[in-house]
Structures are given as structure tokens and as C-alpha cells.
C-alpha atoms as a PDB file:
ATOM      1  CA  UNK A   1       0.000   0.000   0.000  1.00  0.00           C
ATOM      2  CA  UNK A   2       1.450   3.260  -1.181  1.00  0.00           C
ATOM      3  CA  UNK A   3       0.060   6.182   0.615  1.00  0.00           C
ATOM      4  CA  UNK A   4       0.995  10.639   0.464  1.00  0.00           C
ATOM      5  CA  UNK A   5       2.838  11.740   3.880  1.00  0.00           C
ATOM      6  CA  UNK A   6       2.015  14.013   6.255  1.00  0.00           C
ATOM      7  CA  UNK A   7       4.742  17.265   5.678  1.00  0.00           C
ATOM      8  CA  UNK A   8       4.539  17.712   9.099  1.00  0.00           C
ATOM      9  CA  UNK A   9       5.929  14.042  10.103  1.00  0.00           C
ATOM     10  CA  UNK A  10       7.820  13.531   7.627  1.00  0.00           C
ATOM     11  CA  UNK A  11       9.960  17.227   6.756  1.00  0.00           C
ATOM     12  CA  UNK A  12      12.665  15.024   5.918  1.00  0.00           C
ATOM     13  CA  UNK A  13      10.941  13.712   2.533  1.00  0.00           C
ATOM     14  CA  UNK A  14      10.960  14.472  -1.256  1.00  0.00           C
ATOM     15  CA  UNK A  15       7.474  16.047  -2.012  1.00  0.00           C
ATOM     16  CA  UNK A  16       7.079  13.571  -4.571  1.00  0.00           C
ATOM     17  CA  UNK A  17       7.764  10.540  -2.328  1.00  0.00           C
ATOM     18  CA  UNK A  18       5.028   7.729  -1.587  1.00  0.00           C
ATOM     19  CA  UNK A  19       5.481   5.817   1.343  1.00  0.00           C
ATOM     20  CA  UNK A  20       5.072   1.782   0.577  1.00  0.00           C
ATOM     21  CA  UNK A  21       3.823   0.600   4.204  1.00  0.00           C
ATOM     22  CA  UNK A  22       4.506  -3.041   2.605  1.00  0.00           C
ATOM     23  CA  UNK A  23       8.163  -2.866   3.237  1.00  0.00           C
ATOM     24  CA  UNK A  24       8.748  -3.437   6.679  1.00  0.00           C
ATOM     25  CA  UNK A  25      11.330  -0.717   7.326  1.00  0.00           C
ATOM     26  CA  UNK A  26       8.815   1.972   5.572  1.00  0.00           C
ATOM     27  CA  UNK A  27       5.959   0.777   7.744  1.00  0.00           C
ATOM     28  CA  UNK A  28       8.315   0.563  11.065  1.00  0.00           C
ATOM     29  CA  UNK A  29       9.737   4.517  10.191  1.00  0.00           C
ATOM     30  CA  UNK A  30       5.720   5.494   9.422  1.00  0.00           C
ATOM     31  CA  UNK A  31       4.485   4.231  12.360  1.00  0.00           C
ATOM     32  CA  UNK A  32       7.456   5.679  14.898  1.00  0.00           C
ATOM     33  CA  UNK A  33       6.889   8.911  12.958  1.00  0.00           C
ATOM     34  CA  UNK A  34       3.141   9.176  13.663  1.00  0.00           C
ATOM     35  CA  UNK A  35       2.863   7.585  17.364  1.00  0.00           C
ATOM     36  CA  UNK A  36       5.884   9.329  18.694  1.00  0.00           C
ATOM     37  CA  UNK A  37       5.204  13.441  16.846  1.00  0.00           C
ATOM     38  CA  UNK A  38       1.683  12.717  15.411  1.00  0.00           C
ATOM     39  CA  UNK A  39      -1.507  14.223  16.361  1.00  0.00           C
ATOM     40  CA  UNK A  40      -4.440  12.632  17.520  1.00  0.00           C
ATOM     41  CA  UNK A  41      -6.114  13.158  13.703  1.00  0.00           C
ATOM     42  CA  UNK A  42      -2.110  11.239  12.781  1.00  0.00           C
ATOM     43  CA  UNK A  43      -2.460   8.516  15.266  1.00  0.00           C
ATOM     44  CA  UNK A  44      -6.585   7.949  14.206  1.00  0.00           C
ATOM     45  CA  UNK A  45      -5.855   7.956  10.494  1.00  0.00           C
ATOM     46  CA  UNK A  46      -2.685   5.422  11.719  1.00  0.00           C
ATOM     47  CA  UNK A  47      -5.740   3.169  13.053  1.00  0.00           C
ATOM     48  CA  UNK A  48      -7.597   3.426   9.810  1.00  0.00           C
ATOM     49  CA  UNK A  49      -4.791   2.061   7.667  1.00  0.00           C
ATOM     50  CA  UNK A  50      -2.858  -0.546   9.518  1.00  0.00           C
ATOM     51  CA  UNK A  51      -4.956  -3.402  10.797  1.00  0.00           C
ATOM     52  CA  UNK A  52      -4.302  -3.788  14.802  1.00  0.00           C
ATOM     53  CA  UNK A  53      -2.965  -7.174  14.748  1.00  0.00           C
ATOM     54  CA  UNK A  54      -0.177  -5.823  12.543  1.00  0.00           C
ATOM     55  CA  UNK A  55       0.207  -2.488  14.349  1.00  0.00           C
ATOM     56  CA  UNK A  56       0.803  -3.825  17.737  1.00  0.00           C
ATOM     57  CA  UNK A  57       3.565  -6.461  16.152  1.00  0.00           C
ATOM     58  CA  UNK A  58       5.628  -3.228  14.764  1.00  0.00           C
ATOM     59  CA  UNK A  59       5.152  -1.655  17.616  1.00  0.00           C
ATOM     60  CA  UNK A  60       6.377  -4.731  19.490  1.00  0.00           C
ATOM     61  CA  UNK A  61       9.172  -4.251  17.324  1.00  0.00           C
ATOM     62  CA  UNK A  62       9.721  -1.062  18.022  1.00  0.00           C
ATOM     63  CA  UNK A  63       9.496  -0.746  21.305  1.00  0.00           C
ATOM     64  CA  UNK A  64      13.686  -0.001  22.392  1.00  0.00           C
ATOM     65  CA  UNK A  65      13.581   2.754  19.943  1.00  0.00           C
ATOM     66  CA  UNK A  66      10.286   4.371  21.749  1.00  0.00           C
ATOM     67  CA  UNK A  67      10.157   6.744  24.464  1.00  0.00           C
ATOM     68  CA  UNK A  68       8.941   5.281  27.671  1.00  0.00           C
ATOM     69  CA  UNK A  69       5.664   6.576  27.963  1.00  0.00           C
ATOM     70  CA  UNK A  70       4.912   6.183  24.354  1.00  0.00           C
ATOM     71  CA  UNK A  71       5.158   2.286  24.378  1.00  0.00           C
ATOM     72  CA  UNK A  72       3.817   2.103  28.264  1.00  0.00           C
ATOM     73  CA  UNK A  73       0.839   3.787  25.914  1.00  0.00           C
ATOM     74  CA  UNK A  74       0.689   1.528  23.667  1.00  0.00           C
ATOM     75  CA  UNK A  75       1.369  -1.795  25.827  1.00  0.00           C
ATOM     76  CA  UNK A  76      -1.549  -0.838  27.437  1.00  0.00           C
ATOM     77  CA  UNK A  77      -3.662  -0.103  24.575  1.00  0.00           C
ATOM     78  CA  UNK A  78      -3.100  -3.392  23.306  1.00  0.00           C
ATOM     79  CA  UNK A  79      -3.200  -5.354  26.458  1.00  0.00           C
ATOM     80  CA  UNK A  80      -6.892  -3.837  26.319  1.00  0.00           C
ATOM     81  CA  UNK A  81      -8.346  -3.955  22.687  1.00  0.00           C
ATOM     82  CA  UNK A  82      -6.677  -7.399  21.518  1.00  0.00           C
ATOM     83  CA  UNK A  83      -8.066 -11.118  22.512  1.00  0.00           C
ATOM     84  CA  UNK A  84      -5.059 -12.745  24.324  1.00  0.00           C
ATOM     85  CA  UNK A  85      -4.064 -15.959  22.022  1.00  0.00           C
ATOM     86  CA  UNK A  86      -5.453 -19.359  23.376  1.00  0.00           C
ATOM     87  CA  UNK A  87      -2.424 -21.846  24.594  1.00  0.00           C
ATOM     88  CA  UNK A  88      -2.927 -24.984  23.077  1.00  0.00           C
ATOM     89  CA  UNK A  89      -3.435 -27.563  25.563  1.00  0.00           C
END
């Protein structure tokens, strides 16, 4: 999925540049970008595009380059909205 940025976020862009959110590395900088300096509106839209399941696994990924608070934020979020995985008996 190719996708315009936000100037805002992303200042350190070509105007002309689409972001491909199916390369890992793209999605991992998109989504640091937007949960870290976005806006509610950034973080909503964020939502909108990425399905949770794959969110939370970038995120998961993420997490050592996060502030503190930010993943705390989002552990939580998570630890709330997703269905914790049965254990196969």
C-alpha cells in the first residue's frame, strides 16, 4: 500500500515521495513517525490504515527505539483492545 505523507511528520521527505507501508522498514519509520510526533487526527488515520494485529507487532518491534511513555501507551492499549491468544493444551 502506497500512501501521500504528512509534511509535518515527515519534513525530511521528497514532495514527490510515496510511502510503501509493505516494506517493513517503511511501515516501522511510518508508524514511529506518527505515534511518537503525530496528532491525535495522525495517530486515528494510523488506526484506519494498519490493521491492529499488525500495528501492535511493529510496535512490538519497536518498542527499544520508543520513548517510555509512548510504548507504556501503547502496551496498554493493546493489552486492552486485543483477545489474548489461546495456549494450546
Amino acid at each position: 500500500m502506497k500512501l501521500p505523507f504528512n509534511r509535518r511528520l515527515f519534513w525530511f521527505l521528497k514532495d514527490e515521495t510515496k510511502l510503501d507501508l509493505e516494506k517493513p522498514a517503511v511501515l516501522e519509520t511510518y508508524v514511529q513517525q506518527v505515534i511518537t510526533h503525530g496528532k491525535t487526527s495522525d495517530v486515528k488515520a494510523l488506526l484506519k490504515i494498519i490493521k491492529p494485529i499488525k500495528l501492535k507487532r511493529t510496535i512490538d518491534h519497536l518498542k527499544g527505539f520508543l520513548p517510555k511513555e509512548v510504548a507504556k501507551f501503547w502496551e496498554d492499549y493493546f493489552g486492552s483492545t486485543l483477545p489474548t491468544p489461546k495456549r494450546a493444551s
